[in-house]
C-alpha atoms as a PDB file:
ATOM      1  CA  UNK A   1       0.000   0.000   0.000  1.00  0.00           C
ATOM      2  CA  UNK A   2       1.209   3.244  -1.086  1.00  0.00           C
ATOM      3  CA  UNK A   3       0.964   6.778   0.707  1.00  0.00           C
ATOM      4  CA  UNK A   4      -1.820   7.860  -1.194  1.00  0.00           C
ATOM      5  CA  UNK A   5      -3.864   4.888  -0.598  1.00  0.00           C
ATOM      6  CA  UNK A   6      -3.109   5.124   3.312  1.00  0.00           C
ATOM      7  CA  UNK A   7      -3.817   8.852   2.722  1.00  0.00           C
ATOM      8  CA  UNK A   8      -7.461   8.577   0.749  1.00  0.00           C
ATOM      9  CA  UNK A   9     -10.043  10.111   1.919  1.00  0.00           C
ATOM     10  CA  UNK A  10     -13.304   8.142   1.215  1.00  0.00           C
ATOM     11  CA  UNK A  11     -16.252  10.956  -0.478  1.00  0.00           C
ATOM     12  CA  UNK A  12     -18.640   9.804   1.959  1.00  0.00           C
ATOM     13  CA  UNK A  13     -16.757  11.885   4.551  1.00  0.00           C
ATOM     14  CA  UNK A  14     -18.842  14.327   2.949  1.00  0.00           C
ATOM     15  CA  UNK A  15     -21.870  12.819   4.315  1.00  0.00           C
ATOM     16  CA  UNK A  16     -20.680  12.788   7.433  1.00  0.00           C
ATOM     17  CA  UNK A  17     -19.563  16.534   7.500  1.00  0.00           C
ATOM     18  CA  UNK A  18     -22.932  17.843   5.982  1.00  0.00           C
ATOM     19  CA  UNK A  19     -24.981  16.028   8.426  1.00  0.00           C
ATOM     20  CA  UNK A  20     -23.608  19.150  10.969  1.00  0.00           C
ATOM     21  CA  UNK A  21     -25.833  21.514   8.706  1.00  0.00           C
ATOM     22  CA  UNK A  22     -28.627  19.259   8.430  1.00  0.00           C
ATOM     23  CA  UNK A  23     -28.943  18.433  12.234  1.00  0.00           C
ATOM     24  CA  UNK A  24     -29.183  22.094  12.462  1.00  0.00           C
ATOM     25  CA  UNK A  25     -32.202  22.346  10.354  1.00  0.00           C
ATOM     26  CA  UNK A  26     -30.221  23.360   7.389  1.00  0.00           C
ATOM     27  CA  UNK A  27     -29.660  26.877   8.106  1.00  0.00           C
ATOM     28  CA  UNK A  28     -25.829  28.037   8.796  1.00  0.00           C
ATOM     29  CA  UNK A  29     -25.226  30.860  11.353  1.00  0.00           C
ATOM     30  CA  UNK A  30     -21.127  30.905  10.731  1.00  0.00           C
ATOM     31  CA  UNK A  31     -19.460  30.330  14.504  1.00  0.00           C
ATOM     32  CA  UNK A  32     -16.263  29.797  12.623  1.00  0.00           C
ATOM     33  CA  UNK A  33     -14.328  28.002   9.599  1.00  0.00           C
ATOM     34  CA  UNK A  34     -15.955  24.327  10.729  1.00  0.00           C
ATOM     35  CA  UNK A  35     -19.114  25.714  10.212  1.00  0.00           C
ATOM     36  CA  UNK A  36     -17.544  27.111   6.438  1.00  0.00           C
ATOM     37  CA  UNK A  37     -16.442  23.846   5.853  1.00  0.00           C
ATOM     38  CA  UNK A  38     -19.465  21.698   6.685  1.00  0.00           C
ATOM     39  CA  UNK A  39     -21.703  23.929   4.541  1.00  0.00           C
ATOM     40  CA  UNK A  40     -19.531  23.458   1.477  1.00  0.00           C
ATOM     41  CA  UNK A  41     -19.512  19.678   2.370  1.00  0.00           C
ATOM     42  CA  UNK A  42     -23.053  20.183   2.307  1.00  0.00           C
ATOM     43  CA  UNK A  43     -22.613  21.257  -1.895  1.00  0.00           C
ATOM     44  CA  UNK A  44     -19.739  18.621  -2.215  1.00  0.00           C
ATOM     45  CA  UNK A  45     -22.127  15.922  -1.233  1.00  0.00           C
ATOM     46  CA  UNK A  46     -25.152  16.496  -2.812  1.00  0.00           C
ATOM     47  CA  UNK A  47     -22.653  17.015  -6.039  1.00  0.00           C
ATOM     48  CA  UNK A  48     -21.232  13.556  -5.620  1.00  0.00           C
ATOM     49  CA  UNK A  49     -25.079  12.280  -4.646  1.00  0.00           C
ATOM     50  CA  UNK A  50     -25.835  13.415  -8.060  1.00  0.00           C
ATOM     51  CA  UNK A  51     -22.724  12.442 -10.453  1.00  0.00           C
ATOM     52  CA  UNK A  52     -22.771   8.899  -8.918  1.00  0.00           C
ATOM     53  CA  UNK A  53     -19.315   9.769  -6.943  1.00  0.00           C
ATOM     54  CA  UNK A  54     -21.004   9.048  -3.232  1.00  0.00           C
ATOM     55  CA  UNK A  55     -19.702   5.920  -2.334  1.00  0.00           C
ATOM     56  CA  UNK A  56     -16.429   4.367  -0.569  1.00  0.00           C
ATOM     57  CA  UNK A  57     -14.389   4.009  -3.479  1.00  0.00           C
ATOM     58  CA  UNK A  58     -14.466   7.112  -4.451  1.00  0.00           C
ATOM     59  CA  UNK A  59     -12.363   9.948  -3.252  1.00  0.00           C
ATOM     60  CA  UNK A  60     -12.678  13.420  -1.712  1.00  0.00           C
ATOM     61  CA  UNK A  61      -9.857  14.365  -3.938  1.00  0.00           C
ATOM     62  CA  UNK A  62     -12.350  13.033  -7.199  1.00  0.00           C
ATOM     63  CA  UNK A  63     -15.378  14.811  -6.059  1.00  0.00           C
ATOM     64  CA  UNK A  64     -13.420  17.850  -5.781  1.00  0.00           C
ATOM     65  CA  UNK A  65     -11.796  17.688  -9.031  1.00  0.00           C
ATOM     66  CA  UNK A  66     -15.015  16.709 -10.576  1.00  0.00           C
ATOM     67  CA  UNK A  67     -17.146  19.606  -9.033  1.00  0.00           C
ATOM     68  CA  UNK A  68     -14.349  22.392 -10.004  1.00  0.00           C
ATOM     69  CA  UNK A  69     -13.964  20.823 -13.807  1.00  0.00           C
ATOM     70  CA  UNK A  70     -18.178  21.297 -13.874  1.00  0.00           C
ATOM     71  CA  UNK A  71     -17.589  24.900 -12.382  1.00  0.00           C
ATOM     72  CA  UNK A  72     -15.425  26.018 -15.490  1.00  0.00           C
ATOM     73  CA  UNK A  73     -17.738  24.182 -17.970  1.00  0.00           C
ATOM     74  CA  UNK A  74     -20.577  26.203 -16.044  1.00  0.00           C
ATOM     75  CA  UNK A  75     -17.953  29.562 -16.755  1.00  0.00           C
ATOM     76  CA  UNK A  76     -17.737  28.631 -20.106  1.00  0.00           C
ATOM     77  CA  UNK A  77     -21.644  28.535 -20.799  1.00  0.00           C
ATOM     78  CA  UNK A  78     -22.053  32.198 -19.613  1.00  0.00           C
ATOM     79  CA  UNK A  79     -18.962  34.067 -20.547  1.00  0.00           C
ATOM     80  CA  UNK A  80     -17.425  31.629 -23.777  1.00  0.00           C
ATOM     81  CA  UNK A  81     -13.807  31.151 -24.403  1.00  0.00           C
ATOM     82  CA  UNK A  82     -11.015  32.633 -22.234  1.00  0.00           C
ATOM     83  CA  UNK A  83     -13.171  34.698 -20.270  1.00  0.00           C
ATOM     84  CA  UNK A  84     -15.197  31.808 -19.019  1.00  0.00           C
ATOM     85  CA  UNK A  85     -11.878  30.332 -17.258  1.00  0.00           C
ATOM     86  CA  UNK A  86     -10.386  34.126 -16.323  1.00  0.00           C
ATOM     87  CA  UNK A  87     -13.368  34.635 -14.689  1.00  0.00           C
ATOM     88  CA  UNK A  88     -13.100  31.342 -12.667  1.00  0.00           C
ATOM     89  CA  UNK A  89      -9.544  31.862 -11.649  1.00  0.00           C
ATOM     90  CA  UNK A  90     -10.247  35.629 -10.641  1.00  0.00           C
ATOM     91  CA  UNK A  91     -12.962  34.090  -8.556  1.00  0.00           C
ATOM     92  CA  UNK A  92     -10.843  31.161  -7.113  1.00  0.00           C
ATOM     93  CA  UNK A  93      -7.812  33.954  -6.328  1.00  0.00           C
ATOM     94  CA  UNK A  94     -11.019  35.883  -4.474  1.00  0.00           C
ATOM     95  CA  UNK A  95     -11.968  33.115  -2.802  1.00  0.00           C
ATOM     96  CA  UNK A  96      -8.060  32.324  -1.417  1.00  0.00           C
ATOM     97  CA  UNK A  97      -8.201  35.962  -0.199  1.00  0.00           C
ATOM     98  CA  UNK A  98     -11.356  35.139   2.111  1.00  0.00           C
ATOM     99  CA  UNK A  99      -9.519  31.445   3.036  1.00  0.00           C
ATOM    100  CA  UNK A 100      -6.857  33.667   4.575  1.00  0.00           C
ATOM    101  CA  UNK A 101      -8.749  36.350   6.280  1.00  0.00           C
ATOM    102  CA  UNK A 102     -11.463  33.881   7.764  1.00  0.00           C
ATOM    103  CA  UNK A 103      -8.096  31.629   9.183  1.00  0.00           C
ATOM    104  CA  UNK A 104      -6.788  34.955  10.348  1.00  0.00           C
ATOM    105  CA  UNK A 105      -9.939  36.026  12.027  1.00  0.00           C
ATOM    106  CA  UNK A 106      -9.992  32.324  13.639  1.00  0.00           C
ATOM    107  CA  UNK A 107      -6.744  32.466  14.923  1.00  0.00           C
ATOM    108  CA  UNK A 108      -7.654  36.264  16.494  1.00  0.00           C
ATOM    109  CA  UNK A 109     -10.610  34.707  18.265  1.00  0.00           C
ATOM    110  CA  UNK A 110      -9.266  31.384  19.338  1.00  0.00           C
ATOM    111  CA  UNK A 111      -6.021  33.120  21.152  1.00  0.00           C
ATOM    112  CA  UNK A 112      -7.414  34.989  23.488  1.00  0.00           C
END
């Protein structure tokens, strides 16, 4: 057995990570970056429910690279060619910006 085999993270960890919203009633009031990362496991799994990817032997790392492939062919149907796929990187750079200032802001609330 290799590293990433020992390493493999099975997609139904999804299910396991949405369940937090749904025992909630669905509705996310954000206490902090578990509660950001259950509600996109929430979208993750309901993406793998529907492309057949929700089982064992599939991986989080498939789901993933599944659902972001789809997001650029969605790109691509409203703003064609290049712009489709500038668009989704501009969005993806946005979206590392928030990453960091939502760990920041974590960090700031957890130390003290």
């Amino acid at each position: 057995m290799n590293d990433n085999e020992l390493n493999r993270v099975p997609a139904t960890a999804l299910k396991t990570m949405a369940a937090q919203i749904e025992e909630r009633g669905g509705r996310v009031f954000f206490r902090g970056n578990n509660d950001r990362a259950s509600l996109a496991a929430v979208a993750l799994w309901q993406f793998a429910r529907l492309s057949g990817l929700d089982d064992d032997s599939e991986s989080l790392d498939t789901v993933l690279s599944d659902f972001l492939g789809d997001m650029l062919h969605l790109c691509e149907q409203y703003w064609p060619g290049e712009e489709g796929e500038a668009r989704f990187n501009a969005a993806l750079q946005m979206a590392r910006m928030h990453f960091e200032q939502e760990n920041d802001k974590d960090d700031e609330e957890t130390n003290w």
